[in-house]
Protein backbone atom coordinates (compact mmCIF):
# COMPACT_ATOMS: atom_id res chain seq x y z
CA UNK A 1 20.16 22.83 20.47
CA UNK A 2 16.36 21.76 20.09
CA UNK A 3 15.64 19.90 17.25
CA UNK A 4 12.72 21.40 14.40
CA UNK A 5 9.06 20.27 15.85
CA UNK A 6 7.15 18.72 12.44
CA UNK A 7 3.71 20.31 12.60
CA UNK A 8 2.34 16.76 12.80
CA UNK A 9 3.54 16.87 16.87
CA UNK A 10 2.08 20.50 17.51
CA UNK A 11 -1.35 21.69 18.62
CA UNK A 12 -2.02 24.35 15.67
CA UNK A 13 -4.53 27.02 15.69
CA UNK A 14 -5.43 26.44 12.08
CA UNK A 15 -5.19 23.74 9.37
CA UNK A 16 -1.63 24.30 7.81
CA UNK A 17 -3.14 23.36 4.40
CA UNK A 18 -4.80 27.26 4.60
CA UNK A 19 -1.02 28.40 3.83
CA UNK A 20 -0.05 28.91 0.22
CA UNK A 21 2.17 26.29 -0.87
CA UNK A 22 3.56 28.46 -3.25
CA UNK A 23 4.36 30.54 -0.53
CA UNK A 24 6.42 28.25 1.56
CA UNK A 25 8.62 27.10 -1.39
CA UNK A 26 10.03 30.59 -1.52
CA UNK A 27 11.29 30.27 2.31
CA UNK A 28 14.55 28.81 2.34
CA UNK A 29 15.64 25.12 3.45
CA UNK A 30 16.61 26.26 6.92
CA UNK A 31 12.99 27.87 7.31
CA UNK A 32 9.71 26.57 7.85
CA UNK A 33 6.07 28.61 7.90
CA UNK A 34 3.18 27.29 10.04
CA UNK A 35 0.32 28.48 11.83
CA UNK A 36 0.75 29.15 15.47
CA UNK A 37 1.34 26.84 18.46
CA UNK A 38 -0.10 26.27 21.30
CA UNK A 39 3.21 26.32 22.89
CA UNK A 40 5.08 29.30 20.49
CA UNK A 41 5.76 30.73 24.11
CA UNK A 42 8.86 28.57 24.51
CA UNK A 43 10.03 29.36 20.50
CA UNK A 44 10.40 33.45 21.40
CA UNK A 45 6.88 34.29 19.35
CA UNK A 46 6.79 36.89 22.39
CA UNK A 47 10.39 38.54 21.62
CA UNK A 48 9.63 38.66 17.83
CA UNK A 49 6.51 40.84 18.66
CA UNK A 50 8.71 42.56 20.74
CA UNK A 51 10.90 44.00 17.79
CA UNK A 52 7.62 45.56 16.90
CA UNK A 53 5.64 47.17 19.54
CA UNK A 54 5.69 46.46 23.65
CA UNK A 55 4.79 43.24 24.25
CA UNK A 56 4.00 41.70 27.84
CA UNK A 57 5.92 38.99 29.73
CA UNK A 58 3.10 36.06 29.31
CA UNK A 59 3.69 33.33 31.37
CA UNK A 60 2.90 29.92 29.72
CA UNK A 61 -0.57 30.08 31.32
CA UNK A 62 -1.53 33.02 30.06
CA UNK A 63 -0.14 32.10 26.52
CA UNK A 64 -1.94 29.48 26.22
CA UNK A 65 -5.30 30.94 27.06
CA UNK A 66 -4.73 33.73 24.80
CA UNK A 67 -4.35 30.83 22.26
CA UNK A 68 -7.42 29.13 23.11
CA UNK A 69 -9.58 32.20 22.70
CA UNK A 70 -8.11 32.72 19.30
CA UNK A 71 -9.33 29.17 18.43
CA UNK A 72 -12.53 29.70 20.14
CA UNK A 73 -13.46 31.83 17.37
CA UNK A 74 -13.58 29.62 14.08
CA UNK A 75 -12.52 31.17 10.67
CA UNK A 76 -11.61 34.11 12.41
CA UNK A 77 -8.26 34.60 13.68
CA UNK A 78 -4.98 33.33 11.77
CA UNK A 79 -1.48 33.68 13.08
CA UNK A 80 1.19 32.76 11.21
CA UNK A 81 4.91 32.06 12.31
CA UNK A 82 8.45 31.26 10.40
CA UNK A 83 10.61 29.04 12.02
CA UNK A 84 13.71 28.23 11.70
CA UNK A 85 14.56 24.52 11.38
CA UNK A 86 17.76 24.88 13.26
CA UNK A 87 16.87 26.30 16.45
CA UNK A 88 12.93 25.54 16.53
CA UNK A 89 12.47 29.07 17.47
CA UNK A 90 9.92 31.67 15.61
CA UNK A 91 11.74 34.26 13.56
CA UNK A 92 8.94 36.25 11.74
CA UNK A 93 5.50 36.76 12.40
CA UNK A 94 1.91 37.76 11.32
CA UNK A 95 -1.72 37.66 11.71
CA UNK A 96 -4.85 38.31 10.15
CA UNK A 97 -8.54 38.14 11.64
CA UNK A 98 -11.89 38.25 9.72
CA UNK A 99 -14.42 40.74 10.12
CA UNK A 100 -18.36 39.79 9.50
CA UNK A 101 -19.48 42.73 7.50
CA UNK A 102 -23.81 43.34 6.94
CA UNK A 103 -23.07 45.35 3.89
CA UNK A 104 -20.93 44.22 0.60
CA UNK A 105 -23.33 41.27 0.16
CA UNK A 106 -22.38 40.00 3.82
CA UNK A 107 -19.05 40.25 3.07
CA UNK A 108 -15.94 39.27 4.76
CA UNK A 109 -12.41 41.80 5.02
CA UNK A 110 -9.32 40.43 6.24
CA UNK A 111 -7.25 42.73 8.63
CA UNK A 112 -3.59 41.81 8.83
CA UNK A 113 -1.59 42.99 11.97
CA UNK A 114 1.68 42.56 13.82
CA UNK A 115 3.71 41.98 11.35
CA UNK A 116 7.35 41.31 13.00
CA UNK A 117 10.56 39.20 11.91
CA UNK A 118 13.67 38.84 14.21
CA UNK A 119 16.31 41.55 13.72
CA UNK A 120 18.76 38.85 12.77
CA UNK A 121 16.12 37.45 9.94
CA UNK A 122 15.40 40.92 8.34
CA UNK A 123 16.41 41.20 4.61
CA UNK A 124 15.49 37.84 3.55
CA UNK A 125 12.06 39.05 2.54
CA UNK A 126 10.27 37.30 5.85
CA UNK A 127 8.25 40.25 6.01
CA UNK A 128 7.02 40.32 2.41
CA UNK A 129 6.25 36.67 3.02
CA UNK A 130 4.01 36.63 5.90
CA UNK A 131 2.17 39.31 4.26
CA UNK A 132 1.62 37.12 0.92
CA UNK A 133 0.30 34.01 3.19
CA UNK A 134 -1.92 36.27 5.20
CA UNK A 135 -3.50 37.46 1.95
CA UNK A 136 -3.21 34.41 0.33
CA UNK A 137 -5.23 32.96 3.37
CA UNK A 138 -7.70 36.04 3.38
CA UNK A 139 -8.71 35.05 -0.25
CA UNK A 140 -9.04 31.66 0.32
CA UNK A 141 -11.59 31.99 3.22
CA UNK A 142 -13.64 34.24 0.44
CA UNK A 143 -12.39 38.17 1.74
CA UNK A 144 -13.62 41.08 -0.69
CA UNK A 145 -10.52 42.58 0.47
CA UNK A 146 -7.92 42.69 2.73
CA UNK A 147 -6.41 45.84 4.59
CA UNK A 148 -3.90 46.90 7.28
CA UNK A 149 -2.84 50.02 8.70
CA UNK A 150 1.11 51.10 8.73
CA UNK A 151 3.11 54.19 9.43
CA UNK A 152 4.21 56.38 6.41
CA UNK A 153 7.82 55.13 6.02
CA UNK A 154 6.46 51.48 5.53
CA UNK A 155 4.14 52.32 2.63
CA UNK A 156 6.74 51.41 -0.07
CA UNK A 157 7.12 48.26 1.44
CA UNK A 158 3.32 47.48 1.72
CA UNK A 159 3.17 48.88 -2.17
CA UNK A 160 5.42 46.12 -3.05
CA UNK A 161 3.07 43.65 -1.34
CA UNK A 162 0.38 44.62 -3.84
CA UNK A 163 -1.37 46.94 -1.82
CA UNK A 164 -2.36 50.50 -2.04
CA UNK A 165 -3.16 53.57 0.18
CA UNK A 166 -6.35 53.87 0.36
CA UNK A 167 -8.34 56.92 3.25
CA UNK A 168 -6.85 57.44 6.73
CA UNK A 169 -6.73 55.54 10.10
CA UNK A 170 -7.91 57.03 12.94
CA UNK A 171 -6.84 55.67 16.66
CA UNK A 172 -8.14 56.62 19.89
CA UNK A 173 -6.12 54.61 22.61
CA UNK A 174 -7.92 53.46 26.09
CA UNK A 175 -6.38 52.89 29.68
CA UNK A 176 -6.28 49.51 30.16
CA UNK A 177 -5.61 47.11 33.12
CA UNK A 178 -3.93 43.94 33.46
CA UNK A 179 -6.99 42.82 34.88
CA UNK A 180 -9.12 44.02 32.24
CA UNK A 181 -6.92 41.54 29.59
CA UNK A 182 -6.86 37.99 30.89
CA UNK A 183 -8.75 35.94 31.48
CA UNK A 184 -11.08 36.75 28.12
CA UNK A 185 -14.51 36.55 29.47
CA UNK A 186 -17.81 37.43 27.24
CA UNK A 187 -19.84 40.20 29.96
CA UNK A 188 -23.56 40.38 29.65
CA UNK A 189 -24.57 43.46 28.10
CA UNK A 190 -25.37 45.07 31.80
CA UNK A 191 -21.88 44.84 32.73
CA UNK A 192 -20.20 46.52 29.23
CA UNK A 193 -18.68 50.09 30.61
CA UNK A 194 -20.21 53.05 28.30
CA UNK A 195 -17.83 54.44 26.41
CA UNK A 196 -16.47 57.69 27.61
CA UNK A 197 -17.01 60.63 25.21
């Protein structure tokens, strides 16, 4: 059995001083919340996402280059992970990215996504946890507001979490290519496909 990795011996993709402290005490002893590491690929971050939506078989490579262009963007993506101290693997899950806004006084929202926790974890209020660090991390980093879209049966849960429902979302899914999603590469202007109407 792999022994618990401090966060002093792990590439991060944040400062772990961002998470609420107050926060973390609520975990129990056998669990431990960080941000996410550059090598979460070997602690099953993958099948925790996987109890949520379909989620690709990244090889290390391409794990760790997603990582890096998370962390290329400063103050703008946070992941957060629970592990658990006895196996060293990830058993819940969440992140939140920043959005630059022109309007509310240049104003920044936080948009929390992919929330997940490992089916053996649920009902010790991981869920409701990673949502209170996200936020707690979205105010800290000075967010007007922060948001998230969920299906219909979860808004009870999200209620609890201190948040309300507020308009509609609105999807509209595109075809994409493995090629099209790795390697992340900025394209001149020329080279950005119109968008098909």
């Amino acid at each position: 059995m792999p022994s618990f990795t401090p966060d002093s011996e792990l590439d991060l993709l944040f400062s772990p001083s961002l998470i609420p402290g107050n926060v973390k005490s609520q975990l129990g002893a056998d669990l431990h919340m960080r941000p996410l590491a550059k090598t979460d690929h070997s602690r099953s971050h993958l099948s925790v996402l996987a109890v949520l939506t379909s989620t690709p078989d990244l090889t290390v490579e391409q794990y760790t280059q997603a990582f890096e262009t998370l962390r290329s963007c400063p103050n703008t993506y946070y992941t957060v992970v629970i592990v658990s101290r006895e196996t060293d693997t990830v058993v819940g899950v969440g992140s939140i990215f920043m959005e630059q806004k022109f309007t509310r006084n240049l104003g920044r929202v936080g948009h929390i996504e992919d929330i997940a926790v490992d089916k053996s974890m649920q009902g010790r209020k991981l869920g409701l946890r990673v949502i209170q660090a996200l936020t707690g991390i979205s105010e800290a980093t000075g967010c007007y507001k922060t948001i998230l879209n969920c299906s219909d049966e979860n808004i009870p849960f999200y209620k609890k979490c201190g948040f309300e429902k507020k308009e509609n979302e609105m999807a509209r899914y595109h075809t994409v290519t493995a090629a099209s999603v790795l390697p992340t590469a900025v394209l001149p202007v020329a080279d950005v496909p119109s968008p098909r109407l």
